[in-house]
C-alpha atoms as a PDB file:
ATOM      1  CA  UNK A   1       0.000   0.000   0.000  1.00  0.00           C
ATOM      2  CA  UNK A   2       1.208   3.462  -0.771  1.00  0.00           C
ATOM      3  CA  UNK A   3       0.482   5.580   2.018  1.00  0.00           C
ATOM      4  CA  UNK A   4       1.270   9.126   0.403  1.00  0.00           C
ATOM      5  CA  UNK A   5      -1.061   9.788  -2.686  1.00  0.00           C
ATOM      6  CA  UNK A   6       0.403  12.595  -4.551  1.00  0.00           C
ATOM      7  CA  UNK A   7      -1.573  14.461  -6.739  1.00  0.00           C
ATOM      8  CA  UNK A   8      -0.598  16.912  -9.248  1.00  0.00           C
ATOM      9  CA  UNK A   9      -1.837  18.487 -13.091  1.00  0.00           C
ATOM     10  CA  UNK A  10       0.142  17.877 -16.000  1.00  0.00           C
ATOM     11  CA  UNK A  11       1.444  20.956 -16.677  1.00  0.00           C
ATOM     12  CA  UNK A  12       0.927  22.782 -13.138  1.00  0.00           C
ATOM     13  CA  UNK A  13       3.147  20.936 -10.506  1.00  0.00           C
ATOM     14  CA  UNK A  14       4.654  17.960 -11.835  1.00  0.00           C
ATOM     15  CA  UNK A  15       8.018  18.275 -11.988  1.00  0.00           C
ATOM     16  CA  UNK A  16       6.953  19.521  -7.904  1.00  0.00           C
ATOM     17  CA  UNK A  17       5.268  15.962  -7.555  1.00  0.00           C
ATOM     18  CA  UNK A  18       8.085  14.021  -9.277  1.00  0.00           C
ATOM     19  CA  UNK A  19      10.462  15.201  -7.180  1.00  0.00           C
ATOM     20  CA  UNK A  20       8.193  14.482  -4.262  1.00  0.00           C
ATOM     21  CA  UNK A  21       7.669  11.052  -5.032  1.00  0.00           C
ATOM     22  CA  UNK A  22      11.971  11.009  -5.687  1.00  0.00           C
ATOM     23  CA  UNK A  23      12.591  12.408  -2.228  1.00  0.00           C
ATOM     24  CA  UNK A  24       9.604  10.921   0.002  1.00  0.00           C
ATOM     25  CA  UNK A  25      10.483   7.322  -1.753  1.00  0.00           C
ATOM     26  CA  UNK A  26      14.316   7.985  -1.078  1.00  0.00           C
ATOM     27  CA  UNK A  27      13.621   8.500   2.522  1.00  0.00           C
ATOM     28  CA  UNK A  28      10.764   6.173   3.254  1.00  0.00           C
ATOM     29  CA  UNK A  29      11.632   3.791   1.092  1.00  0.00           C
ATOM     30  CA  UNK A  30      10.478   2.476  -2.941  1.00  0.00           C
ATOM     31  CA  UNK A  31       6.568   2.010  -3.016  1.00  0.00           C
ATOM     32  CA  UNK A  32       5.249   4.351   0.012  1.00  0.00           C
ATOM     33  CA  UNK A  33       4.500   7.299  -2.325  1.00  0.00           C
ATOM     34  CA  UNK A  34       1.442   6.741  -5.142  1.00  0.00           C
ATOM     35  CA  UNK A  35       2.865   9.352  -8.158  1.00  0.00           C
ATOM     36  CA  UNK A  36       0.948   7.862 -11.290  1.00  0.00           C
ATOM     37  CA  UNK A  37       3.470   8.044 -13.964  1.00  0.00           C
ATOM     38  CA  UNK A  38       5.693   5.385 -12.199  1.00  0.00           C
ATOM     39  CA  UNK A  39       3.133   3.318  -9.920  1.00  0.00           C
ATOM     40  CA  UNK A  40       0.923   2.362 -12.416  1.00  0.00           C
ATOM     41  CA  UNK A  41       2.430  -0.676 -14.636  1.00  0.00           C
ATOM     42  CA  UNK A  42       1.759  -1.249 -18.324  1.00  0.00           C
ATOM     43  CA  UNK A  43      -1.714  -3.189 -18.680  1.00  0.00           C
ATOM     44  CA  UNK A  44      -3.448  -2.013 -15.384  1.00  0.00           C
ATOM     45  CA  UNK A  45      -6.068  -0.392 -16.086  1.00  0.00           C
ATOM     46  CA  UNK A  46      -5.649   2.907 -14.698  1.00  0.00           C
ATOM     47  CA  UNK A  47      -8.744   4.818 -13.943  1.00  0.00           C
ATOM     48  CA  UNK A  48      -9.538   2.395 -11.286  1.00  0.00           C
ATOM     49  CA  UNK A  49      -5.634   1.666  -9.958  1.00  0.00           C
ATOM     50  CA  UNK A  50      -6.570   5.852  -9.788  1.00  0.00           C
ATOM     51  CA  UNK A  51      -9.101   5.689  -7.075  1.00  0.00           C
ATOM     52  CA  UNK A  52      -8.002   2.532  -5.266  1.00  0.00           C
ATOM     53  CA  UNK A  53      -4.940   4.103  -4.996  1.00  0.00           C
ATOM     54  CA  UNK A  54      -6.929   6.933  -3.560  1.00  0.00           C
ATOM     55  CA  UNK A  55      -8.572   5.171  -1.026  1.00  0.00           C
ATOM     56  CA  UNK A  56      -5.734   2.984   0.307  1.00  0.00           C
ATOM     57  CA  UNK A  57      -3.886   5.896   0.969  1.00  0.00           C
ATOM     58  CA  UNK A  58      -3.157   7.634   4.327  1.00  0.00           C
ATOM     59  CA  UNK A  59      -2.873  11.532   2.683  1.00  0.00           C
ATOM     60  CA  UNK A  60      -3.349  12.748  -0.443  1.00  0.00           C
ATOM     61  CA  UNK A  61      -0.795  15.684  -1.486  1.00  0.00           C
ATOM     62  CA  UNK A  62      -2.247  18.201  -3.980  1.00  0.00           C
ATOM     63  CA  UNK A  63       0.154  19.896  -5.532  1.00  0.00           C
ATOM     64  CA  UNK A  64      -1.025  23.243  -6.773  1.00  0.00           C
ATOM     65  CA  UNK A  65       0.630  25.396  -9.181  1.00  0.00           C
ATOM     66  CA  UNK A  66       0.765  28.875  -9.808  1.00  0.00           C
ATOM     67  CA  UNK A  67      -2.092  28.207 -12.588  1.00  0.00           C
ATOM     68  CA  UNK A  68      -3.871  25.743 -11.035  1.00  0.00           C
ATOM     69  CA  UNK A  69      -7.291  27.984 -10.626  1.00  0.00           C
ATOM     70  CA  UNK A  70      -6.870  29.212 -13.940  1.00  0.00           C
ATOM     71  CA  UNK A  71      -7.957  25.572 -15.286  1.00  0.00           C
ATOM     72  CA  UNK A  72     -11.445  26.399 -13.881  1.00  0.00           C
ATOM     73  CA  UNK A  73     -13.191  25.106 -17.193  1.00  0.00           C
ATOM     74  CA  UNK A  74     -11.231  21.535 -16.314  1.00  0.00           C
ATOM     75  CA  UNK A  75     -12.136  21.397 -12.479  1.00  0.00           C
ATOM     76  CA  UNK A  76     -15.710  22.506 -13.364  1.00  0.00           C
ATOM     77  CA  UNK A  77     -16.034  18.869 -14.915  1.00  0.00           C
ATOM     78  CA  UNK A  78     -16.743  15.716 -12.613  1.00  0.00           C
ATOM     79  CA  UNK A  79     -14.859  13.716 -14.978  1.00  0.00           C
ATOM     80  CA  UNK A  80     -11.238  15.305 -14.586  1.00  0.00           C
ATOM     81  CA  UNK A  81      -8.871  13.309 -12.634  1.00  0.00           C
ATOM     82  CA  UNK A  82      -7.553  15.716 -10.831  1.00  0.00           C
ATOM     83  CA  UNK A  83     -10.918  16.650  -9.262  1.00  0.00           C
ATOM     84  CA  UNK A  84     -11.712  12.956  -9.266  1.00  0.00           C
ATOM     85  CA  UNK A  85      -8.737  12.067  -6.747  1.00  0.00           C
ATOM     86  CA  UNK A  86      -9.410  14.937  -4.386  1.00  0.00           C
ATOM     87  CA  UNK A  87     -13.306  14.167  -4.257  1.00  0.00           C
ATOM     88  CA  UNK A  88     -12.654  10.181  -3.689  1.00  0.00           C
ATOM     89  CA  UNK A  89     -10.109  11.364  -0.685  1.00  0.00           C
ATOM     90  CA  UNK A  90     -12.725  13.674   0.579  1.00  0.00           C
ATOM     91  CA  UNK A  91     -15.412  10.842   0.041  1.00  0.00           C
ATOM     92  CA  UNK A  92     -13.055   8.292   2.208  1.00  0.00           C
ATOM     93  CA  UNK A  93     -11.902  10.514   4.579  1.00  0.00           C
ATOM     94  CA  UNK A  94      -8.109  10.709   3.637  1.00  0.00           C
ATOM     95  CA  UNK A  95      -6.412  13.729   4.939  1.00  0.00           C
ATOM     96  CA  UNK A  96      -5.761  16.324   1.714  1.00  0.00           C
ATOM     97  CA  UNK A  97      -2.877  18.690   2.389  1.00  0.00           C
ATOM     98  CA  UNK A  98      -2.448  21.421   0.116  1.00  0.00           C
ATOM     99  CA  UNK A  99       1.109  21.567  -1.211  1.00  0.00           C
ATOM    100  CA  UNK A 100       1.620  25.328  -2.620  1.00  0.00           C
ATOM    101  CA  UNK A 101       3.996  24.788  -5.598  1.00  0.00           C
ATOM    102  CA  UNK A 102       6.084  28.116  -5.605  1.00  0.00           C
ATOM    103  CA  UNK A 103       6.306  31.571  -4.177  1.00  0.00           C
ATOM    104  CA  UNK A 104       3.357  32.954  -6.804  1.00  0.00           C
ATOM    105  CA  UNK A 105       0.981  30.383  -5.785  1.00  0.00           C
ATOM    106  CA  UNK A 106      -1.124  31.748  -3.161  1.00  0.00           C
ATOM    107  CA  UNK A 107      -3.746  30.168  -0.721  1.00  0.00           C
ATOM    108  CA  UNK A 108      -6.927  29.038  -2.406  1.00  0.00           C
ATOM    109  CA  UNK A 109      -9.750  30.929  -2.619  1.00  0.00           C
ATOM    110  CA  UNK A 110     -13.495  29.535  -2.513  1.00  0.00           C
ATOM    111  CA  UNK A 111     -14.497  31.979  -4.772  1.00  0.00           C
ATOM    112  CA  UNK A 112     -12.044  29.577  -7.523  1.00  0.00           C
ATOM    113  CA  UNK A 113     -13.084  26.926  -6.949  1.00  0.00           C
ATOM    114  CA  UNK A 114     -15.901  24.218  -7.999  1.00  0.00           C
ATOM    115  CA  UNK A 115     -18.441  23.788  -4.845  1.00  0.00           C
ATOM    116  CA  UNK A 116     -17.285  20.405  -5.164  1.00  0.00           C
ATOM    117  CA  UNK A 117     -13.699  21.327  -4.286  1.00  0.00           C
ATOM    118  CA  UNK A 118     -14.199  24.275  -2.110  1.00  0.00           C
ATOM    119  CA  UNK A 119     -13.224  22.563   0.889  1.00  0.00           C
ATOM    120  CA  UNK A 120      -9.826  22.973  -0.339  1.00  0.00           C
ATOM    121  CA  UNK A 121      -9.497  26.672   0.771  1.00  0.00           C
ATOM    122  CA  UNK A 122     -10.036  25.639   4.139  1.00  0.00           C
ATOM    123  CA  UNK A 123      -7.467  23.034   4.585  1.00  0.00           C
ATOM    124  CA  UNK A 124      -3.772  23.993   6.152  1.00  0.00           C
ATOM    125  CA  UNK A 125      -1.043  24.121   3.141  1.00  0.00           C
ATOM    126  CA  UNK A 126       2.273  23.531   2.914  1.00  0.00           C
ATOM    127  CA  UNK A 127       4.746  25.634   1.003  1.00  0.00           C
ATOM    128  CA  UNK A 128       6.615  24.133  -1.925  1.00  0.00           C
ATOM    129  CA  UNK A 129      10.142  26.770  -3.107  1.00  0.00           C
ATOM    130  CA  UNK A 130      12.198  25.593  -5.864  1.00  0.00           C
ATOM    131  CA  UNK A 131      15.017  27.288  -4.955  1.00  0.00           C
ATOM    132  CA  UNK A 132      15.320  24.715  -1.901  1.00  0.00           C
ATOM    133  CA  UNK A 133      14.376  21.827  -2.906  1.00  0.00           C
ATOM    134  CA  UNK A 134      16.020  19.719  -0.263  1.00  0.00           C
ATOM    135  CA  UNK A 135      14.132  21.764   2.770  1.00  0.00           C
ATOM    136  CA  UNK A 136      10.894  21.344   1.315  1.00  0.00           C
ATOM    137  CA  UNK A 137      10.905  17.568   0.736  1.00  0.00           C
ATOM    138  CA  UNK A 138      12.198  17.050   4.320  1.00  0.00           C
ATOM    139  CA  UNK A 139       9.992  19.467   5.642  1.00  0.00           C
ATOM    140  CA  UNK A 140       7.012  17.759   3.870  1.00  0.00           C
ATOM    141  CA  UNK A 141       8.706  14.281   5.029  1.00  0.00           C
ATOM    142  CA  UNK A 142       8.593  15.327   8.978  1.00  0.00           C
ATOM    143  CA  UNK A 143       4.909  16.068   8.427  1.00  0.00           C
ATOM    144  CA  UNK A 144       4.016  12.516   6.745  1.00  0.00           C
ATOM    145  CA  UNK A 145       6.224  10.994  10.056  1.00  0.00           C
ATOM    146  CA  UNK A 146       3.758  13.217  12.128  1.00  0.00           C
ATOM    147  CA  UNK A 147       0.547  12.179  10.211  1.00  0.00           C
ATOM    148  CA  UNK A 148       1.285   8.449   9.317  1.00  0.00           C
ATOM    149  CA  UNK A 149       1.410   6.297  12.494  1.00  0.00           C
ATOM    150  CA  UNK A 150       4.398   3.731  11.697  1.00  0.00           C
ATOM    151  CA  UNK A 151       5.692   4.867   8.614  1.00  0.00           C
ATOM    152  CA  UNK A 152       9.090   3.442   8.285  1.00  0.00           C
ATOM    153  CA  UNK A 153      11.372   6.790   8.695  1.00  0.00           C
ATOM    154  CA  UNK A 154      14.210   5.592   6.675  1.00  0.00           C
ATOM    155  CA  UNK A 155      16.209   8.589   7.639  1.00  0.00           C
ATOM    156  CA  UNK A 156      16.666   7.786  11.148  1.00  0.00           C
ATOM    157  CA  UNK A 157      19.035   4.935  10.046  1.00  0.00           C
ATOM    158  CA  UNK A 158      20.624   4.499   7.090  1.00  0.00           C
ATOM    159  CA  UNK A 159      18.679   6.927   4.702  1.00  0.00           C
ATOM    160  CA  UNK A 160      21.210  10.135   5.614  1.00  0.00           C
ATOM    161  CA  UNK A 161      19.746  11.405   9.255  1.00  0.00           C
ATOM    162  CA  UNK A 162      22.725  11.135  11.932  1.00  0.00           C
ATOM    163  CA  UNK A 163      22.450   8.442  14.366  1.00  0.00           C
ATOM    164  CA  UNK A 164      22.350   9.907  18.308  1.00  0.00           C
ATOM    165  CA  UNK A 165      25.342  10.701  19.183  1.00  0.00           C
ATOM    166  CA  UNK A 166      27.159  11.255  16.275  1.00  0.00           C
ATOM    167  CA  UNK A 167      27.893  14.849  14.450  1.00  0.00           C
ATOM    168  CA  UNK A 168      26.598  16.163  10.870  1.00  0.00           C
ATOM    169  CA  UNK A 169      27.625  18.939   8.922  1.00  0.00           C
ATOM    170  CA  UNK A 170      27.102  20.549   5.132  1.00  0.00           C
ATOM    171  CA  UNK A 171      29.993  22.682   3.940  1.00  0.00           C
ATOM    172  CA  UNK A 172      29.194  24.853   0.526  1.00  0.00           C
ATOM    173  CA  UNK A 173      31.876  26.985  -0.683  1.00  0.00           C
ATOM    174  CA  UNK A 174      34.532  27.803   1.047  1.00  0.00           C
ATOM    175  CA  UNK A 175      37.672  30.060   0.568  1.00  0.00           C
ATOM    176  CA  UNK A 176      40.290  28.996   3.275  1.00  0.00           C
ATOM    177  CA  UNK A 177      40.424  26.430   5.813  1.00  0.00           C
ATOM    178  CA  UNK A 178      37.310  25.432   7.273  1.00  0.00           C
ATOM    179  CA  UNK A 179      37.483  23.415  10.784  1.00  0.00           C
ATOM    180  CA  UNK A 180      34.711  21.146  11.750  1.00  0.00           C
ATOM    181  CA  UNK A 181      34.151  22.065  16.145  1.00  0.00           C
ATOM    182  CA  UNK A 182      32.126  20.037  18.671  1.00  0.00           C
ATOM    183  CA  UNK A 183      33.207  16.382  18.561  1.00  0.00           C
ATOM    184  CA  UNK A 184      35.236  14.540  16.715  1.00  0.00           C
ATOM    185  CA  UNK A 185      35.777  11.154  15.551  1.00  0.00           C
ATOM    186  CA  UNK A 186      38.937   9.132  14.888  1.00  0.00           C
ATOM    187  CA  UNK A 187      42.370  10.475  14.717  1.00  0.00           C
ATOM    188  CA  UNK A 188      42.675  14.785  14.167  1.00  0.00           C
ATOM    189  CA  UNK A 189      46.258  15.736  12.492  1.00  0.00           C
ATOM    190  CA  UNK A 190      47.527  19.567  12.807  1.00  0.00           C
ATOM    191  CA  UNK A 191      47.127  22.032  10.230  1.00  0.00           C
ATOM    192  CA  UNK A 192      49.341  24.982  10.151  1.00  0.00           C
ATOM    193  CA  UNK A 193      49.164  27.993   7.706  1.00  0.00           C
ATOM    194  CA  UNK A 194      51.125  31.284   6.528  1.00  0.00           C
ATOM    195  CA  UNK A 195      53.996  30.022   9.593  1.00  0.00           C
ATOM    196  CA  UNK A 196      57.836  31.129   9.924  1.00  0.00           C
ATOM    197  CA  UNK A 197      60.143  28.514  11.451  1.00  0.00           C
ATOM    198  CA  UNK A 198      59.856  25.271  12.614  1.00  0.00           C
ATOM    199  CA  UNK A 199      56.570  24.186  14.593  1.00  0.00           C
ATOM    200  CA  UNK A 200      56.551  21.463  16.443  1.00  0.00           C
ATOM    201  CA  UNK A 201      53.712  19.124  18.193  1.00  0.00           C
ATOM    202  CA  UNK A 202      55.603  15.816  19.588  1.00  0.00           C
ATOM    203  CA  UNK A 203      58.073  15.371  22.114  1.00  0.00           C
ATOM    204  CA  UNK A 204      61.641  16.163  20.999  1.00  0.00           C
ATOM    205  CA  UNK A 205      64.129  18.753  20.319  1.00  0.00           C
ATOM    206  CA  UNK A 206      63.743  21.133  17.759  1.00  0.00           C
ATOM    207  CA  UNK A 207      66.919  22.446  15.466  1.00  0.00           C
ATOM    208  CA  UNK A 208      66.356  25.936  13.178  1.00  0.00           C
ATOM    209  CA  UNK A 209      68.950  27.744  11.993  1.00  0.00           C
ATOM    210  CA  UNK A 210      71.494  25.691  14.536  1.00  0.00           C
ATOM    211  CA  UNK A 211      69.756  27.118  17.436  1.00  0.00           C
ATOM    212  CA  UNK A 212      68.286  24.313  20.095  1.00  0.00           C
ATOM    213  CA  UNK A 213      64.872  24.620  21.558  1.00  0.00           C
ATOM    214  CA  UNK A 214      64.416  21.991  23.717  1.00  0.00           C
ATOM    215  CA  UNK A 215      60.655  20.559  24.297  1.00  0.00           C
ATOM    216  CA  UNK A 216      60.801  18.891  27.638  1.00  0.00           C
ATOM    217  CA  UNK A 217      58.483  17.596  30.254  1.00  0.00           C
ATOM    218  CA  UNK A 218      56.406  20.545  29.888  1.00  0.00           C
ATOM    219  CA  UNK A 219      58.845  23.250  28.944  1.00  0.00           C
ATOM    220  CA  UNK A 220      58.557  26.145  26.500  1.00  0.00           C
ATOM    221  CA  UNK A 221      62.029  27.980  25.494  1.00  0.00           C
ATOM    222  CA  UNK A 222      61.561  30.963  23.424  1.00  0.00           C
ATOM    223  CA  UNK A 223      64.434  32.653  21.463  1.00  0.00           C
ATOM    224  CA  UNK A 224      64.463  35.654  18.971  1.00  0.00           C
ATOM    225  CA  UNK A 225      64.625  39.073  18.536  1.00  0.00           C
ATOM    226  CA  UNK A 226      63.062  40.420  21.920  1.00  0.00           C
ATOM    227  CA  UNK A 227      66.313  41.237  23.164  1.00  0.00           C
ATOM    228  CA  UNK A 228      66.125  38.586  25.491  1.00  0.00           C
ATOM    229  CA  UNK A 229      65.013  34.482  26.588  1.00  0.00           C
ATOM    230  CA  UNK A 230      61.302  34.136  27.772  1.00  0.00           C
ATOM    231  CA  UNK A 231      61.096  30.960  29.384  1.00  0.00           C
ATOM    232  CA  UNK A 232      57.850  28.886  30.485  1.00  0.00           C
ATOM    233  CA  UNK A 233      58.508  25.742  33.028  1.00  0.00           C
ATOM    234  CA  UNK A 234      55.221  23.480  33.823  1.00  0.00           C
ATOM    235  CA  UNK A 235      56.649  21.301  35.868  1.00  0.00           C
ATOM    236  CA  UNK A 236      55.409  19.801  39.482  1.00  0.00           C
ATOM    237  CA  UNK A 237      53.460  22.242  41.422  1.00  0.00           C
ATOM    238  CA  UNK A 238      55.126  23.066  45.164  1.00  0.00           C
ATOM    239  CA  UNK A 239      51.833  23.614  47.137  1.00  0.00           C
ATOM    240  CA  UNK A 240      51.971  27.515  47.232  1.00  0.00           C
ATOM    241  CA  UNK A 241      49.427  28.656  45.605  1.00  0.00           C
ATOM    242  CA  UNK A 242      47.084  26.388  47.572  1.00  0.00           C
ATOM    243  CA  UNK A 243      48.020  27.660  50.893  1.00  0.00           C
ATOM    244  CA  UNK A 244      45.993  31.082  49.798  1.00  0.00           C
ATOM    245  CA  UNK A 245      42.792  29.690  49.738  1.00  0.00           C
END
């Protein structure tokens, strides 16, 4: 069974509902979202895989394009699909959720719409933006997870969502170094940029230019132009600074 339905016009949305069923199927897995053009086989017959698609379903997602109202003379007919699918989900009680396919596309109005249909206008909708794809579908996704009581969430394993525990990140372009903070996993080497002279990170003693800085049990020996030695000694503390407490 195919628990999302999506519906969509030819011309007004599909590319929005193909990449619907693309996304929702990657993260949910093959077979959970009904998109006609590729879950209806050659020699079924379609109208009725249509409506008992329809009815099997758990929501039905109308996609609705910028010129969806303006094919008034086609909704005005009982016999156009379109129509069809949202009347048979109204009929059997499956939830319809509005999906508004780009910024133009504005909430429905009653005044557009077919009696038959006019309960669209007064259903919740969800935006659709082109220009982030990848938000939208998951955004959508969450709210199937919400609505569909054991939907297999894909994503919360192996289908890309981070397991507890562990760290994500998404890096675009970047012009430099870019460090990743928080936690890390596995072995972290040392990166070192625009430097003069030797730098050093193990134990060990450190020649440059035949001078000798020694790196000892917590010792820091400083040479160079300041006219002078600045020297830094961690070794065991002595108490002292205790006693002032």
């Amino acid at each position: 069974m195919s628990e999302i339905f999506i519906n969509y016009r030819t011309g007004d949305g599909e590319k929005t509902a193909a990449l619907l069923r693309q996304g929702l199927s990657h993260r949910f897995g093959p077979g959970h979202a009904f998109h006609a053009s590729q879950s209806i086989v050659p020699g079924e017959s379609w109208p009725e895989r249509l409506l008992t698609g329809v009815r099997r379903s758990s929501v039905l997602l109308a996609v609705i394009g910028p010129d969806w109202t303006n094919f008034r003379n086609r909704l005005e007919n009982p016999e156009d699909w379109v129509r069809k699918e949202i009347e048979e989900a109204f009929t059997c009680e499956v939830p319809v959720v509005p999906v508004l396919d780009g910024r133009k596309t504005s909430r429905l109005s009653p005044a557009d719409l077919p009696p038959a249909l006019r309960r669209l206008a007064d259903l919740q909708s969800i935006a659709f933006d082109s220009r982030d794809t990848e938000a939208c579908v998951a955004r959508i996704g969450d709210l199937m997870a919400d609505l569909i009581p054991g939907l297999d969430d894909r994503a919360g394993t192996d289908g890309g969502r981070p397991a507890p525990g562990s760290v994500a990140n998404s890096i675009g372009s970047v012009s430099g170094t870019a460090v990743q903070s928080r936690d890390f996993t596995g072995d972290v080497g040392t990166v070192v940029k625009g430097t003069h002279g030797p730098v050093h990170t193990g134990n060990g003693n450190i020649y440059s230019h035949s001078r000798h800085v020694s790196g000892g049990d917590g010792m820091t020996y400083s040479e160079g132009d300041h006219h002078g030695a600045v020297q830094h000694r961690f070794g065991e503390r002595d108490g002292h600074g205790d006693k002032d407490r």
